[in-house]
Protein backbone atom coordinates (compact mmCIF):
# COMPACT_ATOMS: atom_id res chain seq x y z
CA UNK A 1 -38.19 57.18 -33.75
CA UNK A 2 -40.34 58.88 -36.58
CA UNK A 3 -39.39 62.44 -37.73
CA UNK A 4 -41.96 63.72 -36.07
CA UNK A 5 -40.98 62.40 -32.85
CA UNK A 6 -37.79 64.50 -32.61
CA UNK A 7 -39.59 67.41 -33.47
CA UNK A 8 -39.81 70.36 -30.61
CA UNK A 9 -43.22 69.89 -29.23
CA UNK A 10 -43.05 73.65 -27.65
CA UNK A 11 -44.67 74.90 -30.81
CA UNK A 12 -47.37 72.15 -31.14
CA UNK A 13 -50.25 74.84 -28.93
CA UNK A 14 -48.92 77.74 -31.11
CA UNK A 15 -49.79 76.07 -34.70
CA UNK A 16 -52.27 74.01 -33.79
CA UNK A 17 -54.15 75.47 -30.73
CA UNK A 18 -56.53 77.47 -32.57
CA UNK A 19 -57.62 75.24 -34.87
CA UNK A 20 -58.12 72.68 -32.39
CA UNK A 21 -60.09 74.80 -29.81
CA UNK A 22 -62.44 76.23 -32.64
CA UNK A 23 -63.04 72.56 -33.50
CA UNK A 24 -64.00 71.70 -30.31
CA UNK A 25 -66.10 74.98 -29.53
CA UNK A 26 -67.96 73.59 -32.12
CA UNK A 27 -68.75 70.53 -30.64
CA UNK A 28 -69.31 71.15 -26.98
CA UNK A 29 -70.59 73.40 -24.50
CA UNK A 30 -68.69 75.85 -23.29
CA UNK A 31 -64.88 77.16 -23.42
CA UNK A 32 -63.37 75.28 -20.30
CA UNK A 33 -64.65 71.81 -21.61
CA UNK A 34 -62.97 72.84 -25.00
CA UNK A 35 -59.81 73.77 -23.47
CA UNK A 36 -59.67 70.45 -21.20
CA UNK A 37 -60.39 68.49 -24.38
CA UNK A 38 -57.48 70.03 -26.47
CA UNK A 39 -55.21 69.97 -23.72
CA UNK A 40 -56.04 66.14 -23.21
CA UNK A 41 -55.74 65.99 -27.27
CA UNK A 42 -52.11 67.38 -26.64
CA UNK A 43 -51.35 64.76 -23.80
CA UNK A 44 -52.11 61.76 -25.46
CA UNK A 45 -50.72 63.14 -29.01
CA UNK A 46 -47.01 63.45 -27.19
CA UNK A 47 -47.59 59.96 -25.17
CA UNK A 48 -48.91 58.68 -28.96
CA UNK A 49 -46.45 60.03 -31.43
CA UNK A 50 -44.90 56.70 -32.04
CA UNK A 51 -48.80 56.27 -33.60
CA UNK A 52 -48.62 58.75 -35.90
CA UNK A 53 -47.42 57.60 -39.26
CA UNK A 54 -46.63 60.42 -41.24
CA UNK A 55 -49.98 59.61 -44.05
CA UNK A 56 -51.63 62.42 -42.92
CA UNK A 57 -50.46 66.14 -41.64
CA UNK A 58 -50.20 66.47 -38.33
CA UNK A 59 -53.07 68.77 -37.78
CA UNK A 60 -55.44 66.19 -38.93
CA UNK A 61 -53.63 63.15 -36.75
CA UNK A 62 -54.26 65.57 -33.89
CA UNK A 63 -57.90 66.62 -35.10
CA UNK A 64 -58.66 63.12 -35.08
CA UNK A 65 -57.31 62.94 -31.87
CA UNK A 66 -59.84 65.62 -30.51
CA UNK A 67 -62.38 64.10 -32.33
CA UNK A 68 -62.11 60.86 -30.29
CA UNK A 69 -61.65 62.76 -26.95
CA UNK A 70 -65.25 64.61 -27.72
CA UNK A 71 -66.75 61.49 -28.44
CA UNK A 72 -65.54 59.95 -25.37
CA UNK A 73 -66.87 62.69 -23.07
CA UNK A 74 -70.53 62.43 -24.78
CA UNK A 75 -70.19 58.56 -23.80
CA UNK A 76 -69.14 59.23 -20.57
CA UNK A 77 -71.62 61.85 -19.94
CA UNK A 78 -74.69 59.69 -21.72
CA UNK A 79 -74.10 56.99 -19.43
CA UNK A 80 -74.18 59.56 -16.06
CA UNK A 81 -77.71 60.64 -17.08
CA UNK A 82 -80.34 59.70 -15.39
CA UNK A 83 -84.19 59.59 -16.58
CA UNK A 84 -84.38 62.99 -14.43
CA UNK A 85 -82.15 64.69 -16.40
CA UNK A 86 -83.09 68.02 -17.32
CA UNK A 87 -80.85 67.63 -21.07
CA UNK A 88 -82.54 64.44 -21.74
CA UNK A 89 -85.71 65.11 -20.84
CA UNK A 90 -84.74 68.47 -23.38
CA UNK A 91 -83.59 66.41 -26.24
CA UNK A 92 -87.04 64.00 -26.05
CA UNK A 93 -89.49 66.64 -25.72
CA UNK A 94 -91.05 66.92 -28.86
CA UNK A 95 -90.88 69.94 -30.96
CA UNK A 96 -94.70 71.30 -30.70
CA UNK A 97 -95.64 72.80 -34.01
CA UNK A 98 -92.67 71.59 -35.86
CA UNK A 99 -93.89 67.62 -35.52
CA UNK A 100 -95.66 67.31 -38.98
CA UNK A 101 -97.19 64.43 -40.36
CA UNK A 102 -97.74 65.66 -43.63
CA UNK A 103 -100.23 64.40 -46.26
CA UNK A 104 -99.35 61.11 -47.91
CA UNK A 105 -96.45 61.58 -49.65
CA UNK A 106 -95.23 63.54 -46.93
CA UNK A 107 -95.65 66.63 -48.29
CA UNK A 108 -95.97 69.67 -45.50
CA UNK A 109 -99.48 70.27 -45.04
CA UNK A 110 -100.81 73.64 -46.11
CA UNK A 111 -99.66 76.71 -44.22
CA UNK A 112 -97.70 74.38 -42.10
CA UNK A 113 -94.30 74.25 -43.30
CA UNK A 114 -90.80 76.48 -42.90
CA UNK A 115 -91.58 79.93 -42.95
CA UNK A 116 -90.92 82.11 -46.37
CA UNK A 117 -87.78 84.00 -46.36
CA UNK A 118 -87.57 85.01 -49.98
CA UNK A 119 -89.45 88.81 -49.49
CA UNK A 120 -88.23 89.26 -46.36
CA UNK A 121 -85.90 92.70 -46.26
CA UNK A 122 -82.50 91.60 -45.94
CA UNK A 123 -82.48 88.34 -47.29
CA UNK A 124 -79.15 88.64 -49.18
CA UNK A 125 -77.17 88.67 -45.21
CA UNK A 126 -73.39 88.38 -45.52
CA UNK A 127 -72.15 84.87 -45.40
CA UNK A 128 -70.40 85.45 -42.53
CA UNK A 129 -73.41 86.81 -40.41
CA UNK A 130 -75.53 83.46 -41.43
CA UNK A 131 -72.86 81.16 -40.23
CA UNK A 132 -72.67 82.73 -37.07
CA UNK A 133 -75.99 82.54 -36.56
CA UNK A 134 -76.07 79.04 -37.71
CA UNK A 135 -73.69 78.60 -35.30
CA UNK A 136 -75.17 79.32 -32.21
CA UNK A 137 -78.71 77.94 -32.74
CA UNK A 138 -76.26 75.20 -33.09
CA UNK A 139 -74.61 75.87 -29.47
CA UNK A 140 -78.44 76.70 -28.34
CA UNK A 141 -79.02 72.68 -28.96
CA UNK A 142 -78.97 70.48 -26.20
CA UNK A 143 -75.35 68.85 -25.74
CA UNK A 144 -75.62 65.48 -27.34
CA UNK A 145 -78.47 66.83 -30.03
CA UNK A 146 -75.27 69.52 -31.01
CA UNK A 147 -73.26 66.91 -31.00
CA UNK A 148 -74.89 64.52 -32.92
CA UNK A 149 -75.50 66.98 -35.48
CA UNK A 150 -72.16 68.83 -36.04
CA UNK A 151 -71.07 65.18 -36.64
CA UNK A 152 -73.86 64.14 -38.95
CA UNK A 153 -73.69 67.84 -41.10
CA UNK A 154 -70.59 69.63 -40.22
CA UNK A 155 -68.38 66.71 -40.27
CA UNK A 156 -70.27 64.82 -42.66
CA UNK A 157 -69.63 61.10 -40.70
CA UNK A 158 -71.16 57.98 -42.01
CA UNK A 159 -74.25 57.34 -39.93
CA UNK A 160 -73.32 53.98 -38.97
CA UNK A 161 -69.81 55.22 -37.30
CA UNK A 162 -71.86 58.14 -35.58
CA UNK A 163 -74.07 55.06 -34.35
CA UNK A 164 -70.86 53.32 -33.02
CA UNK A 165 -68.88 56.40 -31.53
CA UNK A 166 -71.93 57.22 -29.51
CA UNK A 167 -73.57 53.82 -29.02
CA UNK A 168 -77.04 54.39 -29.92
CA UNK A 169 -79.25 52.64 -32.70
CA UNK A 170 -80.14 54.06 -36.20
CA UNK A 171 -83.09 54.60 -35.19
CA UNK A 172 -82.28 56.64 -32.43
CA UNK A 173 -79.46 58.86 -34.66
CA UNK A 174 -82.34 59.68 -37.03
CA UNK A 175 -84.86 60.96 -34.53
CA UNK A 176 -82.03 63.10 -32.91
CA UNK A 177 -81.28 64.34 -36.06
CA UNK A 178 -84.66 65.05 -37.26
CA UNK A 179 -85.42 66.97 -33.45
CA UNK A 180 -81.76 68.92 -33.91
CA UNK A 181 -83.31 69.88 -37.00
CA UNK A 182 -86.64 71.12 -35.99
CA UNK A 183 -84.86 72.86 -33.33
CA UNK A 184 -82.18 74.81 -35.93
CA UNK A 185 -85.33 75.38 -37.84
CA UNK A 186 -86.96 77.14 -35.49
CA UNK A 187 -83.99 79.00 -34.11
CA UNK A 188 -83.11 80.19 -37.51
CA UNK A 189 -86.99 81.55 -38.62
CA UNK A 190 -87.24 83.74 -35.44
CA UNK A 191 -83.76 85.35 -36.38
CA UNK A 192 -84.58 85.95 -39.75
CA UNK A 193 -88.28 86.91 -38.85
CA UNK A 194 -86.36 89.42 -36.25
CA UNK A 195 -87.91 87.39 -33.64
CA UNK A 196 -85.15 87.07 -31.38
């Protein structure tokens, strides 16, 4: 039995709880889901610890952990959704004004592309402000759309293993990307236009 294994688990949600529900609050919609997910991170970590091999701290064994159990529940959920469904319908609508061509060397097209922010008052916000706002025009994404792009950006997974965990094609990662991105876009130019 490892040294972690003889450990007193008791203490596990009191060091690690916090971190692990902010990760997954994050990644999915709303707080029950995130709690269920940790807790089930939790379960399988104590049934698991013969797993765990020491080469990496224990928060990031159990992060990893989590990290599966999210992807799971997109998988699960992605194969429950019908051609009906209002998220998926949501995540293939296009984005209207924000689907640009561009000229030829796909450069925006004249009055066209992102909004300028540099004389707006305020531009010099406090870091903290921006990345909450960042945050939830990332929680205003539809589920797999956030999902896909917290992996892609915040985690900064290879495409191909994003491709794998979630079982869609290259192609299909790259347009969800590009629409999560429109989408950010345009959630983040009416807050710093003040048109929220």
């Amino acid at each position: 039995m490892n040294q972690i294994a003889k450990r007193d688990y008791s203490n596990w949600v009191d060091e690690y709880g916090d971190a692990l529900f902010s990760y997954a609050m994050l990644r999915v919609r709303g707080r029950e889901l995130a709690e269920d997910l940790v807790q089930e991170t939790f379960l399988a970590a104590l049934r698991g610890i013969e797993n765990f091999k020491g080469e990496s701290s224990l928060k990031t064994w159990l992060i990893g952990i989590l990290r599966r159990k999210i992807v799971d529940h997109y998988r699960r959920s992605a194969k429950f959704v019908g051609p009906d469904s209002e998220e998926l319908n949501e995540e293939l609508r296009p984005v209207d004004h924000f689907h640009n061509e561009g000229d030829a060397a796909g450069h925006w097209i004249a009055g066209e592309g992102p909004a300028d922010w540099s004389e707006l008052p305020g531009t010099e916000l406090e870091q903290s402000e921006l990345q909450r706002m960042i945050g939830l025009c990332i929680a205003a994404l539809p589920g797999r759309l956030a999902a896909l792009f917290t992996r892609k950006e915040v985690d900064e997974a290879d495409s191909e293993e994003i491709c794998k965990e979630f079982e869609i094609s290259t192609s299909n990662l790259w347009v969800m990307l590009h629409r999560a991105r429109a989408r950010l876009r345009q959630c983040l130019e009416r807050y710093m236009t003040g048109k929220m």
